[in-house]
C-alpha atoms as a PDB file:
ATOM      1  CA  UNK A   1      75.458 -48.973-132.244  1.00  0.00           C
ATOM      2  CA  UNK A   2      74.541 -50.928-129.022  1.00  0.00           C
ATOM      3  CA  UNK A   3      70.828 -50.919-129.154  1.00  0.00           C
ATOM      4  CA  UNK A   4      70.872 -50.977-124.822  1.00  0.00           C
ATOM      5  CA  UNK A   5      71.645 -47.246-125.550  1.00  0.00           C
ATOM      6  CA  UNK A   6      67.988 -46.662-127.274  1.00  0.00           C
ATOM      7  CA  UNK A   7      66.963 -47.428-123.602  1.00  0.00           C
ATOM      8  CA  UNK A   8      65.063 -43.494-122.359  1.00  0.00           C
ATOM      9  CA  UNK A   9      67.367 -42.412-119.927  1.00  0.00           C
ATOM     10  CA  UNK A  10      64.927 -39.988-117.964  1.00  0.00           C
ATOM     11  CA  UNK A  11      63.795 -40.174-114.542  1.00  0.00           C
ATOM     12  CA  UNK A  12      60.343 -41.462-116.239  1.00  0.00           C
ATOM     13  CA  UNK A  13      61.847 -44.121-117.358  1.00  0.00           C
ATOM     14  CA  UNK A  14      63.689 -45.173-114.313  1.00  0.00           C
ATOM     15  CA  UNK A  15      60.390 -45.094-112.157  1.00  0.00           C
ATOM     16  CA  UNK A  16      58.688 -47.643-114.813  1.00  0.00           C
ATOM     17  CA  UNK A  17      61.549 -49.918-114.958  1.00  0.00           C
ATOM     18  CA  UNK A  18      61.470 -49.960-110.956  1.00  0.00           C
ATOM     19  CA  UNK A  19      57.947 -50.163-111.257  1.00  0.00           C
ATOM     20  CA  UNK A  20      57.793 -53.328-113.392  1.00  0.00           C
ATOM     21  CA  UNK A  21      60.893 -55.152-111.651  1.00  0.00           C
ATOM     22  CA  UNK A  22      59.108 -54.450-108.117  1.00  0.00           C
ATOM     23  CA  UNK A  23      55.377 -55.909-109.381  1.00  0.00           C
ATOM     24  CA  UNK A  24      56.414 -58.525-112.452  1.00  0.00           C
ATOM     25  CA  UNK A  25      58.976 -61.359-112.519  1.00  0.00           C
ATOM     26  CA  UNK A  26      62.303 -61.408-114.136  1.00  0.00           C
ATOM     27  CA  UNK A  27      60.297 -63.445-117.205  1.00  0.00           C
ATOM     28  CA  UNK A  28      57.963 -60.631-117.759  1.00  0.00           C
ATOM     29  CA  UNK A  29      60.710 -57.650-116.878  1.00  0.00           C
ATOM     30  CA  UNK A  30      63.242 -59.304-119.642  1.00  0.00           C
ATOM     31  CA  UNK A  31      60.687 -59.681-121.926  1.00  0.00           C
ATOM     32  CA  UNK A  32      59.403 -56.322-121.663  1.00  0.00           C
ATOM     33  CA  UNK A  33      62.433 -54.748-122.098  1.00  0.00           C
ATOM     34  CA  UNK A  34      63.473 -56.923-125.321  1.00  0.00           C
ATOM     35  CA  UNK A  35      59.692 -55.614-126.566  1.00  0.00           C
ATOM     36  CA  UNK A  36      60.897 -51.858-125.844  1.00  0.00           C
ATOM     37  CA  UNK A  37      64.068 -52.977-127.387  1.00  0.00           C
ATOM     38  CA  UNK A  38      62.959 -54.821-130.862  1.00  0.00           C
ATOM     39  CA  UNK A  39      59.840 -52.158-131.433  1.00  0.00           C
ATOM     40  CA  UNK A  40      62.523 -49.134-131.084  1.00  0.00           C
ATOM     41  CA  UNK A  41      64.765 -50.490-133.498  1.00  0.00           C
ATOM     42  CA  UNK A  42      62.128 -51.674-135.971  1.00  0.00           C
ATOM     43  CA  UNK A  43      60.582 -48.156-135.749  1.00  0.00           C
ATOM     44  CA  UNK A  44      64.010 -46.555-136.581  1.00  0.00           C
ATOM     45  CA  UNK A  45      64.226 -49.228-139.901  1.00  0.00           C
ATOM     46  CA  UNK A  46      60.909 -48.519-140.893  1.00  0.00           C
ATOM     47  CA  UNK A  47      61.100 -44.591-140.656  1.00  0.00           C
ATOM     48  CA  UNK A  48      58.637 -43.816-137.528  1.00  0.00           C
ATOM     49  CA  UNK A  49      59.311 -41.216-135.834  1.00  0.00           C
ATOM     50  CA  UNK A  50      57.985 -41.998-132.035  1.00  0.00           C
ATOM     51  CA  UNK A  51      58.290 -40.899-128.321  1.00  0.00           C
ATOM     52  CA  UNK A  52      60.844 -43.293-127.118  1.00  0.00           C
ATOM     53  CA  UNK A  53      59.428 -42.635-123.363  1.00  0.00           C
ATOM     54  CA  UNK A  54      56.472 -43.709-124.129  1.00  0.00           C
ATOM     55  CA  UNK A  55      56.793 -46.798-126.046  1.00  0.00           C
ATOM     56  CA  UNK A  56      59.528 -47.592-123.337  1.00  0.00           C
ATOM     57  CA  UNK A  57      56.434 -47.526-121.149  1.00  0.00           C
ATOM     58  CA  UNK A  58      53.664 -49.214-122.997  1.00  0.00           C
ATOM     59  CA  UNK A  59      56.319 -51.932-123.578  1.00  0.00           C
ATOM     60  CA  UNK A  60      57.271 -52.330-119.902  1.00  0.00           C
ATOM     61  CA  UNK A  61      53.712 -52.503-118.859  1.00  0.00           C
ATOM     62  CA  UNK A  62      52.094 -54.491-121.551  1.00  0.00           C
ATOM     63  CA  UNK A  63      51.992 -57.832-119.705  1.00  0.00           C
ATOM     64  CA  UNK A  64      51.779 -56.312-116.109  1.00  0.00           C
ATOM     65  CA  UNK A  65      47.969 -57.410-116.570  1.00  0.00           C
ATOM     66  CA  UNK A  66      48.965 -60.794-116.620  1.00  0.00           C
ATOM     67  CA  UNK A  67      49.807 -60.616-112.599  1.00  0.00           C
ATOM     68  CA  UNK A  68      47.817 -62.043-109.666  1.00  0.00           C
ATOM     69  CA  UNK A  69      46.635 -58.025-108.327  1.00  0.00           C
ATOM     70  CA  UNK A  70      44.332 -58.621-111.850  1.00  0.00           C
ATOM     71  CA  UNK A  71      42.849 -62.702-112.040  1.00  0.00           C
ATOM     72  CA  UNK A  72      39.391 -61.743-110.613  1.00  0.00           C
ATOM     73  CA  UNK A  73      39.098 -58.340-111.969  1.00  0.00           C
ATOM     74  CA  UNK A  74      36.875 -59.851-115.160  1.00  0.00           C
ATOM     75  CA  UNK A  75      38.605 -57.920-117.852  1.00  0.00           C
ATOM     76  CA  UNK A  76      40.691 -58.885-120.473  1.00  0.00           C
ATOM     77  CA  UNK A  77      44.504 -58.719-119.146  1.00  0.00           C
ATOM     78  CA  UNK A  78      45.024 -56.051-121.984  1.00  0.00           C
ATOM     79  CA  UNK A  79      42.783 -53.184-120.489  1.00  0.00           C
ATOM     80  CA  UNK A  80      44.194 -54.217-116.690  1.00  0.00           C
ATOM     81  CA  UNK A  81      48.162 -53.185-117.411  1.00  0.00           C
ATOM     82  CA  UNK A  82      46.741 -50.473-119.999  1.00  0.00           C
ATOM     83  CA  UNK A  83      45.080 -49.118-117.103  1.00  0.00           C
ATOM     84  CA  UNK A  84      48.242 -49.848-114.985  1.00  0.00           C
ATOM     85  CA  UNK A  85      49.989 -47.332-117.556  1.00  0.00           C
ATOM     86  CA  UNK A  86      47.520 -44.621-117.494  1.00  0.00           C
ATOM     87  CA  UNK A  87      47.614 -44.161-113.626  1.00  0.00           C
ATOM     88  CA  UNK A  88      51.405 -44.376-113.884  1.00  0.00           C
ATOM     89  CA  UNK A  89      51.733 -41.472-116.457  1.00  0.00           C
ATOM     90  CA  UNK A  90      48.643 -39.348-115.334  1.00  0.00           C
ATOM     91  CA  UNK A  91      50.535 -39.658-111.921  1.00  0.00           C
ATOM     92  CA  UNK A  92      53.728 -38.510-113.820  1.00  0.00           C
ATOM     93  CA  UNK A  93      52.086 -35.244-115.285  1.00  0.00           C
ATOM     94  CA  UNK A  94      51.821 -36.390-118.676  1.00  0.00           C
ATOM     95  CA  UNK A  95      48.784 -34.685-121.228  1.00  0.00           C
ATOM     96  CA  UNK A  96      45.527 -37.267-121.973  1.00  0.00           C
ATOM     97  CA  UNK A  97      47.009 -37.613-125.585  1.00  0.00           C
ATOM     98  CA  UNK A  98      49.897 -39.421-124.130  1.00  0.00           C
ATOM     99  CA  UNK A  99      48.181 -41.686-121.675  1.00  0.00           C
ATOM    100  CA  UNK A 100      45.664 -42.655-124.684  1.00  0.00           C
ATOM    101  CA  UNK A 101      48.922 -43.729-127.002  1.00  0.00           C
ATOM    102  CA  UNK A 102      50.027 -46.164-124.420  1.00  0.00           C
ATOM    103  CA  UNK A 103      46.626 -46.884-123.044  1.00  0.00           C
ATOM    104  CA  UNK A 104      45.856 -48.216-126.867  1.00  0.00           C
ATOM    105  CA  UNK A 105      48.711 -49.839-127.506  1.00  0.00           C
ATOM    106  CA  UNK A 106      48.738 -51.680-124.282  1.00  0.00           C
ATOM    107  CA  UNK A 107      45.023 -52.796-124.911  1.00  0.00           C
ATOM    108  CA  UNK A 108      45.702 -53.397-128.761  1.00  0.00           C
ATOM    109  CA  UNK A 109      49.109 -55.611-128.108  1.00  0.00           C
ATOM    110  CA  UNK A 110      47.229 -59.159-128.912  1.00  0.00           C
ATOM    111  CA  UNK A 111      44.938 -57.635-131.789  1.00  0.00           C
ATOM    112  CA  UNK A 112      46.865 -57.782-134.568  1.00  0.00           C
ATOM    113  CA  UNK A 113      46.087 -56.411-138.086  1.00  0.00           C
ATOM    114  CA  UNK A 114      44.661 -53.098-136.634  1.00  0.00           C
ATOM    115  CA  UNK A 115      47.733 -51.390-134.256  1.00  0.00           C
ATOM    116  CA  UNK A 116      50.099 -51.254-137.686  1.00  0.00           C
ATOM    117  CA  UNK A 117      47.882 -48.608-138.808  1.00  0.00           C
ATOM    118  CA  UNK A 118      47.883 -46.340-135.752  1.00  0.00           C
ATOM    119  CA  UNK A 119      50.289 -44.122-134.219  1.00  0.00           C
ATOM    120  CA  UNK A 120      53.604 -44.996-133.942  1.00  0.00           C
ATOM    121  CA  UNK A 121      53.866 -45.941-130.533  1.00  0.00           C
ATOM    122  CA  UNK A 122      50.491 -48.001-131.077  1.00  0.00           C
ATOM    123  CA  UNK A 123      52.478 -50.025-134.068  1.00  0.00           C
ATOM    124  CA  UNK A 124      55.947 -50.453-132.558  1.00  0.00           C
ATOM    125  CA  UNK A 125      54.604 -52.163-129.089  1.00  0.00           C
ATOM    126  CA  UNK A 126      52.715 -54.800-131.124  1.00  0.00           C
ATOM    127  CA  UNK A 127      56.155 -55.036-133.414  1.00  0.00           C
ATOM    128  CA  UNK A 128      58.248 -55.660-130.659  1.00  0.00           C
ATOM    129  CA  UNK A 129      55.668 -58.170-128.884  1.00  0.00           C
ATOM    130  CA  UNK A 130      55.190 -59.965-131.989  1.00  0.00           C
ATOM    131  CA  UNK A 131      58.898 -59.710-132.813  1.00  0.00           C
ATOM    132  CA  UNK A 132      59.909 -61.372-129.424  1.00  0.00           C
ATOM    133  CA  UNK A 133      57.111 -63.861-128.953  1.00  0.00           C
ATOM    134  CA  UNK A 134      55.786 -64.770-132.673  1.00  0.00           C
ATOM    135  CA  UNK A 135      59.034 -64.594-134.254  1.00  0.00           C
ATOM    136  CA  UNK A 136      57.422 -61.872-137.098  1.00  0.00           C
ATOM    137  CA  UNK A 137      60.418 -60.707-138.860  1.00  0.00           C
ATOM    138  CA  UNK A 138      63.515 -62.522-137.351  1.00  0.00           C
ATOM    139  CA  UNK A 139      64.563 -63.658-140.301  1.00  0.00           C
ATOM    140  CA  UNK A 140      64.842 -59.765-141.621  1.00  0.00           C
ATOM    141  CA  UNK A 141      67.824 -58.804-140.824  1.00  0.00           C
ATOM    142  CA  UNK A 142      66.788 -54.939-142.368  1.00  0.00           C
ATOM    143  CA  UNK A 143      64.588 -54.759-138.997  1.00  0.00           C
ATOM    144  CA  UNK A 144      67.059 -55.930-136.670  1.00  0.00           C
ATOM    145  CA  UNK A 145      70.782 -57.117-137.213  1.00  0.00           C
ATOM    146  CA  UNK A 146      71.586 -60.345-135.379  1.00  0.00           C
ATOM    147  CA  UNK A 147      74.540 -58.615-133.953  1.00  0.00           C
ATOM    148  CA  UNK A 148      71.993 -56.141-132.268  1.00  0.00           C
ATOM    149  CA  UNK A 149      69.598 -59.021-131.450  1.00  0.00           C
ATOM    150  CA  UNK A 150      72.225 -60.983-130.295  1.00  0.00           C
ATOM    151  CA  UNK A 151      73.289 -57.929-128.187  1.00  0.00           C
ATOM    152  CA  UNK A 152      69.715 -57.367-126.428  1.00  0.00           C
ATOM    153  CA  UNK A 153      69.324 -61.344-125.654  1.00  0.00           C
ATOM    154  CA  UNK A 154      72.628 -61.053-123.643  1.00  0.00           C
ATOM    155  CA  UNK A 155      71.289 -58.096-121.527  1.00  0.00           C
ATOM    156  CA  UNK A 156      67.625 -59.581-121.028  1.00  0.00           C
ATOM    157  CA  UNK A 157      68.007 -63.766-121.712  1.00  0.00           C
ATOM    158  CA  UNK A 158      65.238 -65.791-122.938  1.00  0.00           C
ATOM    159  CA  UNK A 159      66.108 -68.749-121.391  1.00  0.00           C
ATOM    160  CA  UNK A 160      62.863 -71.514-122.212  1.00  0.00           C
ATOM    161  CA  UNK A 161      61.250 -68.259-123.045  1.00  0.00           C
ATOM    162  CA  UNK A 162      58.622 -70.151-125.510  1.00  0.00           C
ATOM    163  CA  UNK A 163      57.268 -72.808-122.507  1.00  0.00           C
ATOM    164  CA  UNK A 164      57.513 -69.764-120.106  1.00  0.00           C
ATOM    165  CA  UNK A 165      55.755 -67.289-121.332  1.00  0.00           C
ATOM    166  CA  UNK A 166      53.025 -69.667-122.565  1.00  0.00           C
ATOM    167  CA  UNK A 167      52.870 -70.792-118.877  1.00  0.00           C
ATOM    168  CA  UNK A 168      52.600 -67.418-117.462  1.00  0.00           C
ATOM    169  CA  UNK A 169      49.959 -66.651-120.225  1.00  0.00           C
ATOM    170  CA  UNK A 170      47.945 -69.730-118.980  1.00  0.00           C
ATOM    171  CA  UNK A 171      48.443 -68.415-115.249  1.00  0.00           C
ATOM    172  CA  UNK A 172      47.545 -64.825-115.544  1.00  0.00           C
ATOM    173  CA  UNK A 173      44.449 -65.647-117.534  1.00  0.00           C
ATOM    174  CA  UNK A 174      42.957 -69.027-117.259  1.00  0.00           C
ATOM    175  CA  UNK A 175      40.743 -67.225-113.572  1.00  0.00           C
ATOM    176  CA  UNK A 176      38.829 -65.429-116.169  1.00  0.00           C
ATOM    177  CA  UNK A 177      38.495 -67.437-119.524  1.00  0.00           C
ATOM    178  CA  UNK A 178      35.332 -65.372-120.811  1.00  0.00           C
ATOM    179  CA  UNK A 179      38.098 -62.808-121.486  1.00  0.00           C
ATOM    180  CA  UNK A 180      39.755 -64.644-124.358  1.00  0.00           C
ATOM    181  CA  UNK A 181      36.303 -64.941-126.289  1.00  0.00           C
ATOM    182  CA  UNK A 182      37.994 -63.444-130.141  1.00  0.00           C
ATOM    183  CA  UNK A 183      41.516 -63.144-129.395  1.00  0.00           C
ATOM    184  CA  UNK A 184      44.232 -65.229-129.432  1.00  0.00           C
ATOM    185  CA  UNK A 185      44.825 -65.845-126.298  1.00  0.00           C
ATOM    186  CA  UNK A 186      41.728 -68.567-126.135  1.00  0.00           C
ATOM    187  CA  UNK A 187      44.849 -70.665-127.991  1.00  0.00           C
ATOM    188  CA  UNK A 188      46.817 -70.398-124.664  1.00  0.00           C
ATOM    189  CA  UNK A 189      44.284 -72.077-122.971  1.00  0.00           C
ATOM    190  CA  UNK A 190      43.166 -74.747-125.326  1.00  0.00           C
ATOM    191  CA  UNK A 191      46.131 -76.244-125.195  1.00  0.00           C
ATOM    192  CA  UNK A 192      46.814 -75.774-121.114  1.00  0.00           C
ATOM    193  CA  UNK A 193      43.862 -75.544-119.757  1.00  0.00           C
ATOM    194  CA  UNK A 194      41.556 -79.135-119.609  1.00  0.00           C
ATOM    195  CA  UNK A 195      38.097 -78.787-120.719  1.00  0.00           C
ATOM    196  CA  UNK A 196      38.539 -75.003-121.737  1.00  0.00           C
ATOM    197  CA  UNK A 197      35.395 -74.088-124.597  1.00  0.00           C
ATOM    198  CA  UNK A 198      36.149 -71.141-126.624  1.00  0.00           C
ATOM    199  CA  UNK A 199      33.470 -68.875-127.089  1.00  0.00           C
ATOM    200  CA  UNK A 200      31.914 -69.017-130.747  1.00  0.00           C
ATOM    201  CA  UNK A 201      31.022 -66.410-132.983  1.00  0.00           C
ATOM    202  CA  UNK A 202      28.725 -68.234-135.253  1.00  0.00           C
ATOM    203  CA  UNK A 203      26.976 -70.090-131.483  1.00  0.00           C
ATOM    204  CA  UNK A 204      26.734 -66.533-130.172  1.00  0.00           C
ATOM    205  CA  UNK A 205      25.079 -64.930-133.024  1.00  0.00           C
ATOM    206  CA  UNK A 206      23.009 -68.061-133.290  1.00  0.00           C
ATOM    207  CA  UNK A 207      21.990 -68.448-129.826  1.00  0.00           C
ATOM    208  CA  UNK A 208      21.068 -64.528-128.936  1.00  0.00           C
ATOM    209  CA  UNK A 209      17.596 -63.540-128.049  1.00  0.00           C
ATOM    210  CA  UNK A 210      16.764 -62.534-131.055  1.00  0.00           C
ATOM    211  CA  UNK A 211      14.033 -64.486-132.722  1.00  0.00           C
ATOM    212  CA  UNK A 212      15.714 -64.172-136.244  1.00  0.00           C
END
């Protein structure tokens, strides 16, 4: 099977995928759609039955947080392309159920151990993020054959993809640093970002107002 075919091919779809070209570079379009891609097929090994529409769209919009319409906005990138995704589907008719699925698993992407344990659509965006960026489960070819994977890097490339995406991490959130206080993407900017000081859980706790 070509897994480009697993690709929604409803008008809904269309709209996000000229959505996302029109508002995110080709780094962040390609990579979105090898997300969609590399969730889909994992959810089809693993048995979980999902709305391919909408994890089509909380993979397209997952980084759209990342772009310049969001540096001052103060919030963690997450909640800025979950809200992205909840405008675009209320504005599409869909139910509140459906906006919250994508809305969580846009916002729960970078927090792994929790979005495996939550609806399908929740689980499969943070597969295929983790899939395309961490490397989880490459090496497993009962997830995804590397005649499929092979397949999907030909129709979205990854050229430098490690050093890019890192960069473009560093870009869309280094304006608002606070945001990275307990997830990973305080990593990103320890290494890029000179003189960046993680927030501390232990300091925080240990500095509050409270006198004990």
């Amino acid at each position: 099977m070509n897994p480009l075919s697993l690709i929604p091919d409803t008008a809904l779809a269309a709209d996000a995928t000229a959505l996302v070209r029109d508002t995110a570079g080709e780094l962040v379009y390609h990579h979105s759609r090898r997300v969609y891609l590399f969730g889909a097929l994992q959810g089809r090994a693993r048995g979980l039955a999902h709305d391919p529409e909408l994890l089509y769209v909380g993979a397209l919009f997952h980084d759209l947080g990342l772009g310049e319409k969001h540096r001052d906005s103060g919030r963690r990138f997450e909640v800025d392309g979950a809200d992205e995704a909840a405008a675009f589907l209320r504005a599409h008719g869909l139910d509140e159920d459906a906006v919250r699925r994508v809305w969580t698993a846009i916002a729960l992407h970078t927090t792994p151990g929790i979005p495996e344990f939550m609806e399908p659509e929740v689980a499969l965006v943070t597969a295929g993020v983790e899939y395309d960026v961490l490397g989880i489960g490459y090496d497993d070819p009962g997830l995804v054959t590397p005649e499929e994977r092979a397949a999907i890097v030909a129709a979205h490339p990854r050229p430098d993809f490690k050093n890019r995406i890192l960069a473009a991490f560093a870009e869309g959130i280094a304006p608002k640093p606070g945001t990275t206080f307990g997830n990973v993407k305080a990593d990103v900017l320890r290494h890029f970002v000179p003189g960046f000081v993680p927030g501390d859980f232990v300091t925080t706790i240990r500095e509050s107002s409270w006198p004990e």
